[in-house]
PDB file of N, CA and C in Angstrom:
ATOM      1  N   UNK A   1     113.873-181.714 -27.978  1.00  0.00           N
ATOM      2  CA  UNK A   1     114.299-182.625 -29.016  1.00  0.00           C
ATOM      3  C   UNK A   1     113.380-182.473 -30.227  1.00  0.00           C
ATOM      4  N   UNK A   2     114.208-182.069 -31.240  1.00  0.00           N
ATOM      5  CA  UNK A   2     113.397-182.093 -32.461  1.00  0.00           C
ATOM      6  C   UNK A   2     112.618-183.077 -33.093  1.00  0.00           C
ATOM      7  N   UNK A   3     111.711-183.495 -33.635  1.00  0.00           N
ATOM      8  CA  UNK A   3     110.522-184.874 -34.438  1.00  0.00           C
ATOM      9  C   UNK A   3     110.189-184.648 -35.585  1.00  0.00           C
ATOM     10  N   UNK A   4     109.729-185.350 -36.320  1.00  0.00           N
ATOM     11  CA  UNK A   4     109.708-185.577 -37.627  1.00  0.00           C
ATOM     12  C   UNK A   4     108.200-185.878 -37.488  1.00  0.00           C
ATOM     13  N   UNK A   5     107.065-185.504 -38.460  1.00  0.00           N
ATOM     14  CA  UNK A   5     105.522-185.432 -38.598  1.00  0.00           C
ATOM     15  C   UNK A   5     105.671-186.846 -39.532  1.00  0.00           C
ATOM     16  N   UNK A   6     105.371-187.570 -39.532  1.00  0.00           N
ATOM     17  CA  UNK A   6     104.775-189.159 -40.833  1.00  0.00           C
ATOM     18  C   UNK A   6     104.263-188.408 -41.956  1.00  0.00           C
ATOM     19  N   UNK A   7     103.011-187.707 -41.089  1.00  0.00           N
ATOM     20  CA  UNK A   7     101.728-186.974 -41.766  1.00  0.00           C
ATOM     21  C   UNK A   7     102.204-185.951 -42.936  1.00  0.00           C
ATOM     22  N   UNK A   8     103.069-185.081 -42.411  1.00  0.00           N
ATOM     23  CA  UNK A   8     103.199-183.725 -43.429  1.00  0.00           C
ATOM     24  C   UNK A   8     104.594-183.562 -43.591  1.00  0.00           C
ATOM     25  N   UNK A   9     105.595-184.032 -42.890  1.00  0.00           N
ATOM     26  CA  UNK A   9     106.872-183.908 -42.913  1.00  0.00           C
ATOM     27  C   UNK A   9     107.695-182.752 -42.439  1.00  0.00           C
ATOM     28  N   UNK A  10     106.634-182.364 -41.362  1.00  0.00           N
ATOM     29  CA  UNK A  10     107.416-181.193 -40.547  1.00  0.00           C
ATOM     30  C   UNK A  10     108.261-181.464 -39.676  1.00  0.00           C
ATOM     31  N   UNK A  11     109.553-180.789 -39.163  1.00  0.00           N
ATOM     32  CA  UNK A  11     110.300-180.957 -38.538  1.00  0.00           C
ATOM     33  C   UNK A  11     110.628-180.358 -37.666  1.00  0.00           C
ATOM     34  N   UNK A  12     110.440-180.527 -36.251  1.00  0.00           N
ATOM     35  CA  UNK A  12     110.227-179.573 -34.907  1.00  0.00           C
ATOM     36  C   UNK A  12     109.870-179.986 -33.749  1.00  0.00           C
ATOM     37  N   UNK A  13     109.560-179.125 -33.157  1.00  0.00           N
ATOM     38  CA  UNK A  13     108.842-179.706 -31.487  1.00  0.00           C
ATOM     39  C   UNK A  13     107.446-179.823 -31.625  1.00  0.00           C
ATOM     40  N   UNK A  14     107.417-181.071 -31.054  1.00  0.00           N
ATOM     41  CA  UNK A  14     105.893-181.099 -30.985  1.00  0.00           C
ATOM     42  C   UNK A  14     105.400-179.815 -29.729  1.00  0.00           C
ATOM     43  N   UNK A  15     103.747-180.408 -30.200  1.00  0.00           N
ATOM     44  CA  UNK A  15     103.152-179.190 -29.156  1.00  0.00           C
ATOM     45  C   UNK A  15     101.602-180.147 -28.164  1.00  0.00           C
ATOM     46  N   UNK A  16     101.391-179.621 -27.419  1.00  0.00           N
ATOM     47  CA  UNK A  16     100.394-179.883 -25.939  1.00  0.00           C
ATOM     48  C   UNK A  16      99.193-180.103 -26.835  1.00  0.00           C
ATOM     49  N   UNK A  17      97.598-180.741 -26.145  1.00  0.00           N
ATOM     50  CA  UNK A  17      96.913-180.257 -26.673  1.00  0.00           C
ATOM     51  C   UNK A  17      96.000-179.284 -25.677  1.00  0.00           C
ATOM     52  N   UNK A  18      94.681-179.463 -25.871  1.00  0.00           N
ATOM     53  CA  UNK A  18      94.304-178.286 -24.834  1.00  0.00           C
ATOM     54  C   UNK A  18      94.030-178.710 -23.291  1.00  0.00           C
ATOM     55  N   UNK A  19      94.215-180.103 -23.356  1.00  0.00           N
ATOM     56  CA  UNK A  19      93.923-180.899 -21.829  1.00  0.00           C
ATOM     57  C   UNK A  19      95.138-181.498 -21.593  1.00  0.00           C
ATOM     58  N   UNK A  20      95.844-181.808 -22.638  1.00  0.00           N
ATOM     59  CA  UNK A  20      97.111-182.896 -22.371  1.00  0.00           C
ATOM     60  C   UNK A  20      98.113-181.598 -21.930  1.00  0.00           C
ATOM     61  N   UNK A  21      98.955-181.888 -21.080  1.00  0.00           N
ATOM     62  CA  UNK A  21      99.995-180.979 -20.933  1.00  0.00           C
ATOM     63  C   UNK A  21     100.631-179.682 -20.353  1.00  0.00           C
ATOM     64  N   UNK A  22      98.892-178.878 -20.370  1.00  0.00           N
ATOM     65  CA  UNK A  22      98.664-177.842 -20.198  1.00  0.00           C
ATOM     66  C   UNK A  22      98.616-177.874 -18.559  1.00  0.00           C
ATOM     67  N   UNK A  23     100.049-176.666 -18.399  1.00  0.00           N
ATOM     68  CA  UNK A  23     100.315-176.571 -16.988  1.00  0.00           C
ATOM     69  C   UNK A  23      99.059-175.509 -16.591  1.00  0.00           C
ATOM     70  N   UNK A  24      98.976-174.646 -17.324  1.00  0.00           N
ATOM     71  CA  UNK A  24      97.505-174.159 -15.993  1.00  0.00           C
ATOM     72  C   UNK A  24      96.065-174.795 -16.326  1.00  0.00           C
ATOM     73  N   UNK A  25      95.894-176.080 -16.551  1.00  0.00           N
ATOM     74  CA  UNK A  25      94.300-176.608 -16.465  1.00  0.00           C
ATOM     75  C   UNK A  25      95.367-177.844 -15.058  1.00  0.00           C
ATOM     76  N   UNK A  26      96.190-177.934 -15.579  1.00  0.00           N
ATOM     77  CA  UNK A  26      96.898-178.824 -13.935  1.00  0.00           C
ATOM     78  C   UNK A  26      96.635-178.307 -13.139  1.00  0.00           C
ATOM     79  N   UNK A  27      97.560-176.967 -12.897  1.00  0.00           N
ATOM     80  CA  UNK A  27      96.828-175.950 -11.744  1.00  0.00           C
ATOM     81  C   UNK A  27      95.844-175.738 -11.371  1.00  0.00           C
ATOM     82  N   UNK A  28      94.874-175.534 -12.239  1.00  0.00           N
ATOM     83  CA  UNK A  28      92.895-175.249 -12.255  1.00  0.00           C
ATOM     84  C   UNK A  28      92.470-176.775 -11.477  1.00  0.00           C
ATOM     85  N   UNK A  29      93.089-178.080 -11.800  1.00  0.00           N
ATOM     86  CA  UNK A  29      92.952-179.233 -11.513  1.00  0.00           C
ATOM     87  C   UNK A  29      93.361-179.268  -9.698  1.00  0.00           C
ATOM     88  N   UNK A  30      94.322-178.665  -9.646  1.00  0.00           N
ATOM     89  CA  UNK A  30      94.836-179.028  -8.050  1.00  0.00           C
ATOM     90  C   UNK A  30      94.297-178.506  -7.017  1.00  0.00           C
ATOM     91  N   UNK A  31      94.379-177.121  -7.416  1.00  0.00           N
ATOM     92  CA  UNK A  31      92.986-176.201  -6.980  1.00  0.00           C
ATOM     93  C   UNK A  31      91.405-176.489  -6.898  1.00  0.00           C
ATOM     94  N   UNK A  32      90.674-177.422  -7.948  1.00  0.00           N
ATOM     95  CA  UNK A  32      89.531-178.040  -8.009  1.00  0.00           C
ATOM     96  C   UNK A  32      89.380-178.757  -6.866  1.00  0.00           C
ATOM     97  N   UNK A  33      90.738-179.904  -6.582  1.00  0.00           N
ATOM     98  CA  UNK A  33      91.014-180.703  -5.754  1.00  0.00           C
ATOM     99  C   UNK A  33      91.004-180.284  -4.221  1.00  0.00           C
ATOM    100  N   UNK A  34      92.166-179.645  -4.155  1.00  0.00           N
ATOM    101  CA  UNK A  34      91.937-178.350  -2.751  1.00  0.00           C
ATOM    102  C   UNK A  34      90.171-178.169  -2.419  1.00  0.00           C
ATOM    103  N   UNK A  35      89.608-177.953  -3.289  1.00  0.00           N
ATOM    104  CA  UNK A  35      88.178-177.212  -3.228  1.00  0.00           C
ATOM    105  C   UNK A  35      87.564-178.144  -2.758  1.00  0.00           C
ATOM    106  N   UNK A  36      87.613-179.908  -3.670  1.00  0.00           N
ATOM    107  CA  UNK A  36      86.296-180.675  -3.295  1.00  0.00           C
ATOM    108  C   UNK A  36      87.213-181.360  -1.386  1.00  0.00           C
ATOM    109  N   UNK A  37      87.962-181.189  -1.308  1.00  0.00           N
ATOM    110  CA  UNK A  37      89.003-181.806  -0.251  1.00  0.00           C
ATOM    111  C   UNK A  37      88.404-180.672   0.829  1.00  0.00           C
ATOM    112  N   UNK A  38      88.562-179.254   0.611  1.00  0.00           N
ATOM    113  CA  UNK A  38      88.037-178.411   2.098  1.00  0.00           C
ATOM    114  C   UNK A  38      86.353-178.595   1.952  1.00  0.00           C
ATOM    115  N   UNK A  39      85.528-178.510   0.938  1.00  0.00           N
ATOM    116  CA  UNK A  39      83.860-178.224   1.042  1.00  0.00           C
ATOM    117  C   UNK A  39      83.818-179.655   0.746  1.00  0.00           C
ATOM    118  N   UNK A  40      83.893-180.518   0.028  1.00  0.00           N
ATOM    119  CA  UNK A  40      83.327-181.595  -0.711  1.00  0.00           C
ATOM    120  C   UNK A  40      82.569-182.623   0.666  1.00  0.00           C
ATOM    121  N   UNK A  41      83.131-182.553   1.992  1.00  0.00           N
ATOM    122  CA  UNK A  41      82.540-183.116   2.721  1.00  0.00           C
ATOM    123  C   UNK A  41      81.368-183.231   3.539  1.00  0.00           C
ATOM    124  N   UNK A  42      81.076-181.497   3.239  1.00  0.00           N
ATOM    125  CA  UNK A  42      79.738-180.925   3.539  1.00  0.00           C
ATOM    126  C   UNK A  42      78.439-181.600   1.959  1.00  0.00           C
ATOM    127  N   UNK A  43      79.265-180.890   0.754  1.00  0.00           N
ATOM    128  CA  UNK A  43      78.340-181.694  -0.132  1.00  0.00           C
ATOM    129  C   UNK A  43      78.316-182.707  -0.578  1.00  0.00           C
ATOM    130  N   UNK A  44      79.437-183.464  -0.533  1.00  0.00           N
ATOM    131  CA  UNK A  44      78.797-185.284  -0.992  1.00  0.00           C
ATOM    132  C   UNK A  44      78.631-186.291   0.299  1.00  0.00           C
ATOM    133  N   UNK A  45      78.235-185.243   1.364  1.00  0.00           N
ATOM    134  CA  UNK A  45      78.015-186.434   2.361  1.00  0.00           C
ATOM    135  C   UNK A  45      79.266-187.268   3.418  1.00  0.00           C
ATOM    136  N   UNK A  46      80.159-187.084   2.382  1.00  0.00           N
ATOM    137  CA  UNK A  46      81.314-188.153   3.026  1.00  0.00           C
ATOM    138  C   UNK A  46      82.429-187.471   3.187  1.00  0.00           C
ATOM    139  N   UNK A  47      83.340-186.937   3.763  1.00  0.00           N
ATOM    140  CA  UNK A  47      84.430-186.658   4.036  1.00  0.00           C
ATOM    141  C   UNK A  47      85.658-187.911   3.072  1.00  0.00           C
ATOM    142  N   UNK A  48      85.479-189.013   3.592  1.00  0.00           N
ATOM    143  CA  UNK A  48      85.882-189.915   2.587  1.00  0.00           C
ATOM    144  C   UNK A  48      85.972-190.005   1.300  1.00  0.00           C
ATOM    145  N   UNK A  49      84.457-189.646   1.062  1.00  0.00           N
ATOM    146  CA  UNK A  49      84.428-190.067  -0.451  1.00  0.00           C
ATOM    147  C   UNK A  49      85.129-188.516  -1.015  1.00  0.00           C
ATOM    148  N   UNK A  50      84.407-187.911  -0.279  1.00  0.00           N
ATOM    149  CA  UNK A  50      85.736-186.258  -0.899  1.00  0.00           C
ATOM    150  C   UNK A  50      87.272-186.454  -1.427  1.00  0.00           C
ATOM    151  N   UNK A  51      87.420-187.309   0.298  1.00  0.00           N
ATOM    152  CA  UNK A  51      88.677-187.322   0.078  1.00  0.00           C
ATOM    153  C   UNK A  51      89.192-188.307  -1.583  1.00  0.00           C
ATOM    154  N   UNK A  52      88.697-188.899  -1.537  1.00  0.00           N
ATOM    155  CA  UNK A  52      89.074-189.880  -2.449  1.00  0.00           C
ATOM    156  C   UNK A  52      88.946-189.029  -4.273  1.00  0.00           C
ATOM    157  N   UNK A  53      87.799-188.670  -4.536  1.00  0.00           N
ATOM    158  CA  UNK A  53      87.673-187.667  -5.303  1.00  0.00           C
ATOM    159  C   UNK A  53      88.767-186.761  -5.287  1.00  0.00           C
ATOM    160  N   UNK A  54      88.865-186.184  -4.234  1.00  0.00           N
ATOM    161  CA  UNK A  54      90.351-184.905  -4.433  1.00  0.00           C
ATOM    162  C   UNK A  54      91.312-185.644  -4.738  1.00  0.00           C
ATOM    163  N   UNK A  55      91.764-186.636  -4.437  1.00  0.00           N
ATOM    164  CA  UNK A  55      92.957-187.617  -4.755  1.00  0.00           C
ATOM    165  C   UNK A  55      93.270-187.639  -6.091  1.00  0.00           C
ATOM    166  N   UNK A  56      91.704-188.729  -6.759  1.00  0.00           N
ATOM    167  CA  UNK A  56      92.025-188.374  -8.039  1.00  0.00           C
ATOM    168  C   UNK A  56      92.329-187.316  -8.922  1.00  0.00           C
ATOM    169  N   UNK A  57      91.445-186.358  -8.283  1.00  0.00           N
ATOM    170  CA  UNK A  57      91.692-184.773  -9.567  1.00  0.00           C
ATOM    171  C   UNK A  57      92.618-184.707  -9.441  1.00  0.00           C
ATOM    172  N   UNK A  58      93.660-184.580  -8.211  1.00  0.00           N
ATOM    173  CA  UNK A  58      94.587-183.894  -8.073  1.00  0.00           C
ATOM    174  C   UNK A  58      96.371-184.852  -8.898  1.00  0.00           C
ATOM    175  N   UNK A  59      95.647-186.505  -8.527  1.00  0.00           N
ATOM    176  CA  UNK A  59      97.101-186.666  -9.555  1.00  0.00           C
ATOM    177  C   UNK A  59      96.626-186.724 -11.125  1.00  0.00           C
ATOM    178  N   UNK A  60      95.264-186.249 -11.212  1.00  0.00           N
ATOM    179  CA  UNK A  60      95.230-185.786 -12.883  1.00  0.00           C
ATOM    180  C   UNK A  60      96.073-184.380 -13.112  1.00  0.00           C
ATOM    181  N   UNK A  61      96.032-183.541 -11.996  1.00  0.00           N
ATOM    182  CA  UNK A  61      96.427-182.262 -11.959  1.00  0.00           C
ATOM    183  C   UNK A  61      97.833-182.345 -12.123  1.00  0.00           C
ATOM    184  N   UNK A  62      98.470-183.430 -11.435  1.00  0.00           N
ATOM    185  CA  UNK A  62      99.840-183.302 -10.991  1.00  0.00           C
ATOM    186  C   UNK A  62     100.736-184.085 -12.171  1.00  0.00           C
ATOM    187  N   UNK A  63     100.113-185.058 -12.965  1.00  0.00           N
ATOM    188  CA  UNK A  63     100.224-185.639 -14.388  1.00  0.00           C
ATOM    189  C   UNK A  63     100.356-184.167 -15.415  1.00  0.00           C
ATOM    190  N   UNK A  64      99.287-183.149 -15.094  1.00  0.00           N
ATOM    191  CA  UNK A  64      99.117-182.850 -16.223  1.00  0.00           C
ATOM    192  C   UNK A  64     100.050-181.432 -16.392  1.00  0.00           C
ATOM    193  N   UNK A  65     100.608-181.188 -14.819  1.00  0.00           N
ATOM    194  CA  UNK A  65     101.560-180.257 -14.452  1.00  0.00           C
ATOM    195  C   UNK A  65     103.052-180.599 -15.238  1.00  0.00           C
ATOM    196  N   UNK A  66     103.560-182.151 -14.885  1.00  0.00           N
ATOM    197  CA  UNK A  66     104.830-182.646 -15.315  1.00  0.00           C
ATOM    198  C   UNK A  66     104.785-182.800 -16.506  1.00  0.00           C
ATOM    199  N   UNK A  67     103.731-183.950 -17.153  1.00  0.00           N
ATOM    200  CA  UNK A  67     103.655-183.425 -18.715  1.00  0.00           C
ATOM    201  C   UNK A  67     104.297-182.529 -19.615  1.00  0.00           C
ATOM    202  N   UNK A  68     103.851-181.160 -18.768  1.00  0.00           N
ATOM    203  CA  UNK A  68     103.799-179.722 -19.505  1.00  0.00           C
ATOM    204  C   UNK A  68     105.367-179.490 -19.535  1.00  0.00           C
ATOM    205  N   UNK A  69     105.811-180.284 -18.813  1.00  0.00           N
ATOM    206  CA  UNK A  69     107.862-179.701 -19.033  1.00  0.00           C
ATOM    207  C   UNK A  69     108.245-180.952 -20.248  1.00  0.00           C
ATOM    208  N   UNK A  70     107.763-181.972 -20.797  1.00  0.00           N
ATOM    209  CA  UNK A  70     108.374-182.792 -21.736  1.00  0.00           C
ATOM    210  C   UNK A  70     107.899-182.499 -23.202  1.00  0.00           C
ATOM    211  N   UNK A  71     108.405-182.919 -24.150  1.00  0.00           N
ATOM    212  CA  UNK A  71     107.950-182.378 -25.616  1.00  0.00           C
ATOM    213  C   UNK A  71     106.561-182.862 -25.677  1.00  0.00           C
ATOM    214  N   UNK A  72     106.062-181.927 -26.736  1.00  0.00           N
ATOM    215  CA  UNK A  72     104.387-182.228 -27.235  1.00  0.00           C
ATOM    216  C   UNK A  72     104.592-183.529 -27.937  1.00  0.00           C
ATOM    217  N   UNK A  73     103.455-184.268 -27.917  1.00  0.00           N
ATOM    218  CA  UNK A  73     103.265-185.398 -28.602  1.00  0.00           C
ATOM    219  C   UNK A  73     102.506-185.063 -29.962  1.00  0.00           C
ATOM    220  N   UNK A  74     102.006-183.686 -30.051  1.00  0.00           N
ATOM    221  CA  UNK A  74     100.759-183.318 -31.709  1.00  0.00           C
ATOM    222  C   UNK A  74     101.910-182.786 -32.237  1.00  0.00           C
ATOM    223  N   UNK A  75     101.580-182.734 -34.192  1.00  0.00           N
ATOM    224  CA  UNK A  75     102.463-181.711 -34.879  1.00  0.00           C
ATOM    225  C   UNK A  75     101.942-180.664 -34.916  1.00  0.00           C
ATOM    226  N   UNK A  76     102.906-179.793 -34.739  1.00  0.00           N
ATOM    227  CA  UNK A  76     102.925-178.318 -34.499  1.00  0.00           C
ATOM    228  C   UNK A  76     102.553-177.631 -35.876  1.00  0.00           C
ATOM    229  N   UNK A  77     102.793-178.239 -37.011  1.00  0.00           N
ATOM    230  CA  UNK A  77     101.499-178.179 -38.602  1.00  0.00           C
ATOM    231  C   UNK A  77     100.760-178.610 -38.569  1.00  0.00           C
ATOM    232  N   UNK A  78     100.106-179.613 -38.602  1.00  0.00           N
ATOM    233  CA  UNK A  78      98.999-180.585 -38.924  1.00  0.00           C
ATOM    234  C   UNK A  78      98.100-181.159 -37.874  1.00  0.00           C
ATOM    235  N   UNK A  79      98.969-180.682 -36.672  1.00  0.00           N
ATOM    236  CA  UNK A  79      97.932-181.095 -35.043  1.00  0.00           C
ATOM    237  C   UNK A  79      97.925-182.621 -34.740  1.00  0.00           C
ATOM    238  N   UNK A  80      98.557-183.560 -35.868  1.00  0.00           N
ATOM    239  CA  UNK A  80      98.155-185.198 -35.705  1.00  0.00           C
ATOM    240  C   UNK A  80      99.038-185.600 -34.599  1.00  0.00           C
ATOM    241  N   UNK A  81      98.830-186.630 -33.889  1.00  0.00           N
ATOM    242  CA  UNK A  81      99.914-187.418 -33.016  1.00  0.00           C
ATOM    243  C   UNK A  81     100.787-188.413 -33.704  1.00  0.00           C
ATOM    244  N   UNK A  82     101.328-187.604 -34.927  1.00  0.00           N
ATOM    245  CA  UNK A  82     102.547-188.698 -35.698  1.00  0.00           C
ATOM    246  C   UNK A  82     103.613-188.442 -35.382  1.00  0.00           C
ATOM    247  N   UNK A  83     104.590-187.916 -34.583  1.00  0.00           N
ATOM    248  CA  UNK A  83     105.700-187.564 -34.558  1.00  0.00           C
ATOM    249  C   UNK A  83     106.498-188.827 -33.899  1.00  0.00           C
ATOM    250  N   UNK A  84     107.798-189.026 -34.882  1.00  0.00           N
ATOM    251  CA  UNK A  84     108.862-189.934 -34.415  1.00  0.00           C
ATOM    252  C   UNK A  84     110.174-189.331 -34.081  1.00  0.00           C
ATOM    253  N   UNK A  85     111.198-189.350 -33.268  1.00  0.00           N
ATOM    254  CA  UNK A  85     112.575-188.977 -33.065  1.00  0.00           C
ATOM    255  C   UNK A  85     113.441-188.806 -34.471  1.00  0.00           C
ATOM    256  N   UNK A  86     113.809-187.848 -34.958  1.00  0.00           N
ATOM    257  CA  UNK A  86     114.929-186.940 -35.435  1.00  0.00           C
ATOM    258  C   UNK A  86     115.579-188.657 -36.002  1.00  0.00           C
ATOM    259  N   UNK A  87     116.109-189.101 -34.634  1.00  0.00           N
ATOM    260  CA  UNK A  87     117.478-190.214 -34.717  1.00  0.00           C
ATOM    261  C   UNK A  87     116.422-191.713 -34.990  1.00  0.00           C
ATOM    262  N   UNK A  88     115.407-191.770 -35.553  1.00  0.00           N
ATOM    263  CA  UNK A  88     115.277-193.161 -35.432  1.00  0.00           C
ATOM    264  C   UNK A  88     115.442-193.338 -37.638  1.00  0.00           C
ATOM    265  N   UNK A  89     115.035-194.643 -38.253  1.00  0.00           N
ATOM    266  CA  UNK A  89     115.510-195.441 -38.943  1.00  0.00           C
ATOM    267  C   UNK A  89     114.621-194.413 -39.746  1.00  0.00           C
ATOM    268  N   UNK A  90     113.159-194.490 -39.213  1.00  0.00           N
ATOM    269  CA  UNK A  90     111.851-194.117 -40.005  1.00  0.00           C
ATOM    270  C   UNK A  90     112.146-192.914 -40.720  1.00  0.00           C
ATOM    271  N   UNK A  91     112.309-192.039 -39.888  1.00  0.00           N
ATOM    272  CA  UNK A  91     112.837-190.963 -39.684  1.00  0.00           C
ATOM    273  C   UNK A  91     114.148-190.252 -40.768  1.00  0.00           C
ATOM    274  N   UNK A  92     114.882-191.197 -40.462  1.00  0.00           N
ATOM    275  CA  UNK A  92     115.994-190.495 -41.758  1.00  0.00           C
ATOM    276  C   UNK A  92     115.722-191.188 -43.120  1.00  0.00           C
ATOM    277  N   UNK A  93     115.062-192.337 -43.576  1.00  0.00           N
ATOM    278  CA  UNK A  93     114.207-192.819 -44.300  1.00  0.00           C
ATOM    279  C   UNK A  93     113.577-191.250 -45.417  1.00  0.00           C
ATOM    280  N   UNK A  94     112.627-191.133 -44.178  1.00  0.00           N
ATOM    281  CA  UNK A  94     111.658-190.028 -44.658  1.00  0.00           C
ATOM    282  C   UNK A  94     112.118-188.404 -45.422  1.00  0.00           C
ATOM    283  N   UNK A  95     113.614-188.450 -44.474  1.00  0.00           N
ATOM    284  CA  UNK A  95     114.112-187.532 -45.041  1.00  0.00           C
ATOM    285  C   UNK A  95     115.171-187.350 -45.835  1.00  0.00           C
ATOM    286  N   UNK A  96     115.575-188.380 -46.263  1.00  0.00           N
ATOM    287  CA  UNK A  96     116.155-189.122 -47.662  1.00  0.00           C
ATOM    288  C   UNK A  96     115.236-188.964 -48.605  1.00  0.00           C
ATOM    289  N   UNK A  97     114.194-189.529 -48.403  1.00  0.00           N
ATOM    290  CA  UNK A  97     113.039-190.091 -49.691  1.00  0.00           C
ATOM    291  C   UNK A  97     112.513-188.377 -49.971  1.00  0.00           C
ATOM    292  N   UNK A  98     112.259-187.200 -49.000  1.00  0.00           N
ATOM    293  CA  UNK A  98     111.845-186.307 -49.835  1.00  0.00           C
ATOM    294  C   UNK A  98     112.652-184.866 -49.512  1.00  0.00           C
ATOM    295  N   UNK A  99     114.314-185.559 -49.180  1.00  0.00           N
ATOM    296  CA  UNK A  99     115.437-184.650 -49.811  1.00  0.00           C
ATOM    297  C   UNK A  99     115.175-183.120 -48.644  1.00  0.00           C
ATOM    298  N   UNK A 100     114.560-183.338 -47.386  1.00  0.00           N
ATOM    299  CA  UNK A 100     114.757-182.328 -46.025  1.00  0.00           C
ATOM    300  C   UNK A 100     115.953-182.018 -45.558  1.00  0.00           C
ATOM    301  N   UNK A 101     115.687-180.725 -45.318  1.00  0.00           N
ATOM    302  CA  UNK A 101     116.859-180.366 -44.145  1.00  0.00           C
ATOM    303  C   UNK A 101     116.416-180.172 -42.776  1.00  0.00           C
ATOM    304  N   UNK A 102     117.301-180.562 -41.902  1.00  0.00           N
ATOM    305  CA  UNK A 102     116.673-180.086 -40.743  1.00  0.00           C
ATOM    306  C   UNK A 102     117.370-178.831 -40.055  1.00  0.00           C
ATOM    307  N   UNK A 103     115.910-178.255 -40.035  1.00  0.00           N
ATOM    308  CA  UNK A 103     116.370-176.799 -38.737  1.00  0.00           C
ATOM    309  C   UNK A 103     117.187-176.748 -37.624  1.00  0.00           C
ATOM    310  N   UNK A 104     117.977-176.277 -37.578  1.00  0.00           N
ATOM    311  CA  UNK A 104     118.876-175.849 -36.369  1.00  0.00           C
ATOM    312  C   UNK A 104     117.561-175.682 -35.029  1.00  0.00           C
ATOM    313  N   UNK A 105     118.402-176.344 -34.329  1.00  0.00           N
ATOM    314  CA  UNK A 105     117.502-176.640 -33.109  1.00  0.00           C
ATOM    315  C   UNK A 105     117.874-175.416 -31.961  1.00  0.00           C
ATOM    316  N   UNK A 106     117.114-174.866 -31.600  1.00  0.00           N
ATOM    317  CA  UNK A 106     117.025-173.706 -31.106  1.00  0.00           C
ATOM    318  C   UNK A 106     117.321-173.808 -29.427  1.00  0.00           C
ATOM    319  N   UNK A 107     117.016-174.505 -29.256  1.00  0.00           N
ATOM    320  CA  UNK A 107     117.095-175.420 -27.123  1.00  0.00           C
ATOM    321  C   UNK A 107     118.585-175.155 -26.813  1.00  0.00           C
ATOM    322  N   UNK A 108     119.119-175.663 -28.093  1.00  0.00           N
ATOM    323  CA  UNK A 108     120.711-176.262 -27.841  1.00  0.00           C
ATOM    324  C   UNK A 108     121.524-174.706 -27.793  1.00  0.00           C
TER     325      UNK A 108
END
């Protein structure tokens, strides 16, 4: 789905940033998890507390896996987190007031 920037008035898909979204630091994440889950019980003492630790990394991992299939939340010009929907009020507002066209959407 195409978005509209506040900031610069670009019109497009947003994009990930380098932690948000990004399906292989998910992966690197689940795998971390795997890691402190088989050794972590030898080094922090606790099998438990491992476990609990792997838990968390891993639904950071598994957040940051699904993420990576929905649109970016940054603009893909300007890097800011301003982007609003194509179809909202703001939006065709903005592109009234400085006379845009929008790009043929490429997905479709």
């Amino acid at each position: 789905m195409q978005k509209i920037c506040t900031k610069c008035n670009f019109i497009g898909k947003g994009k990930h940033g380098l932690f948000s979204g990004n399906i292989y630091f998910g992966i690197f994440e689940v795998l971390v998890a795997v890691g402190i889950l088989v050794y972590g019980g030898k080094y922090l003492q606790s099998f438990a507390y491992a476990a609990v630790v792997a838990a968390i990394v891993a639904i950071a991992g598994s957040v940051n896996i699904i993420d990576s299939f929905s649109d970016g939340r940054l603009c893909s010009n300007c890097g800011k987190d301003n982007l609003i929907p194509l179809d909202s009020l703001q939006a065709d507002e903005i592109i009234r007031k400085n006379n845009l066209t929008i790009p043929e959407d490429e997905s479709n």
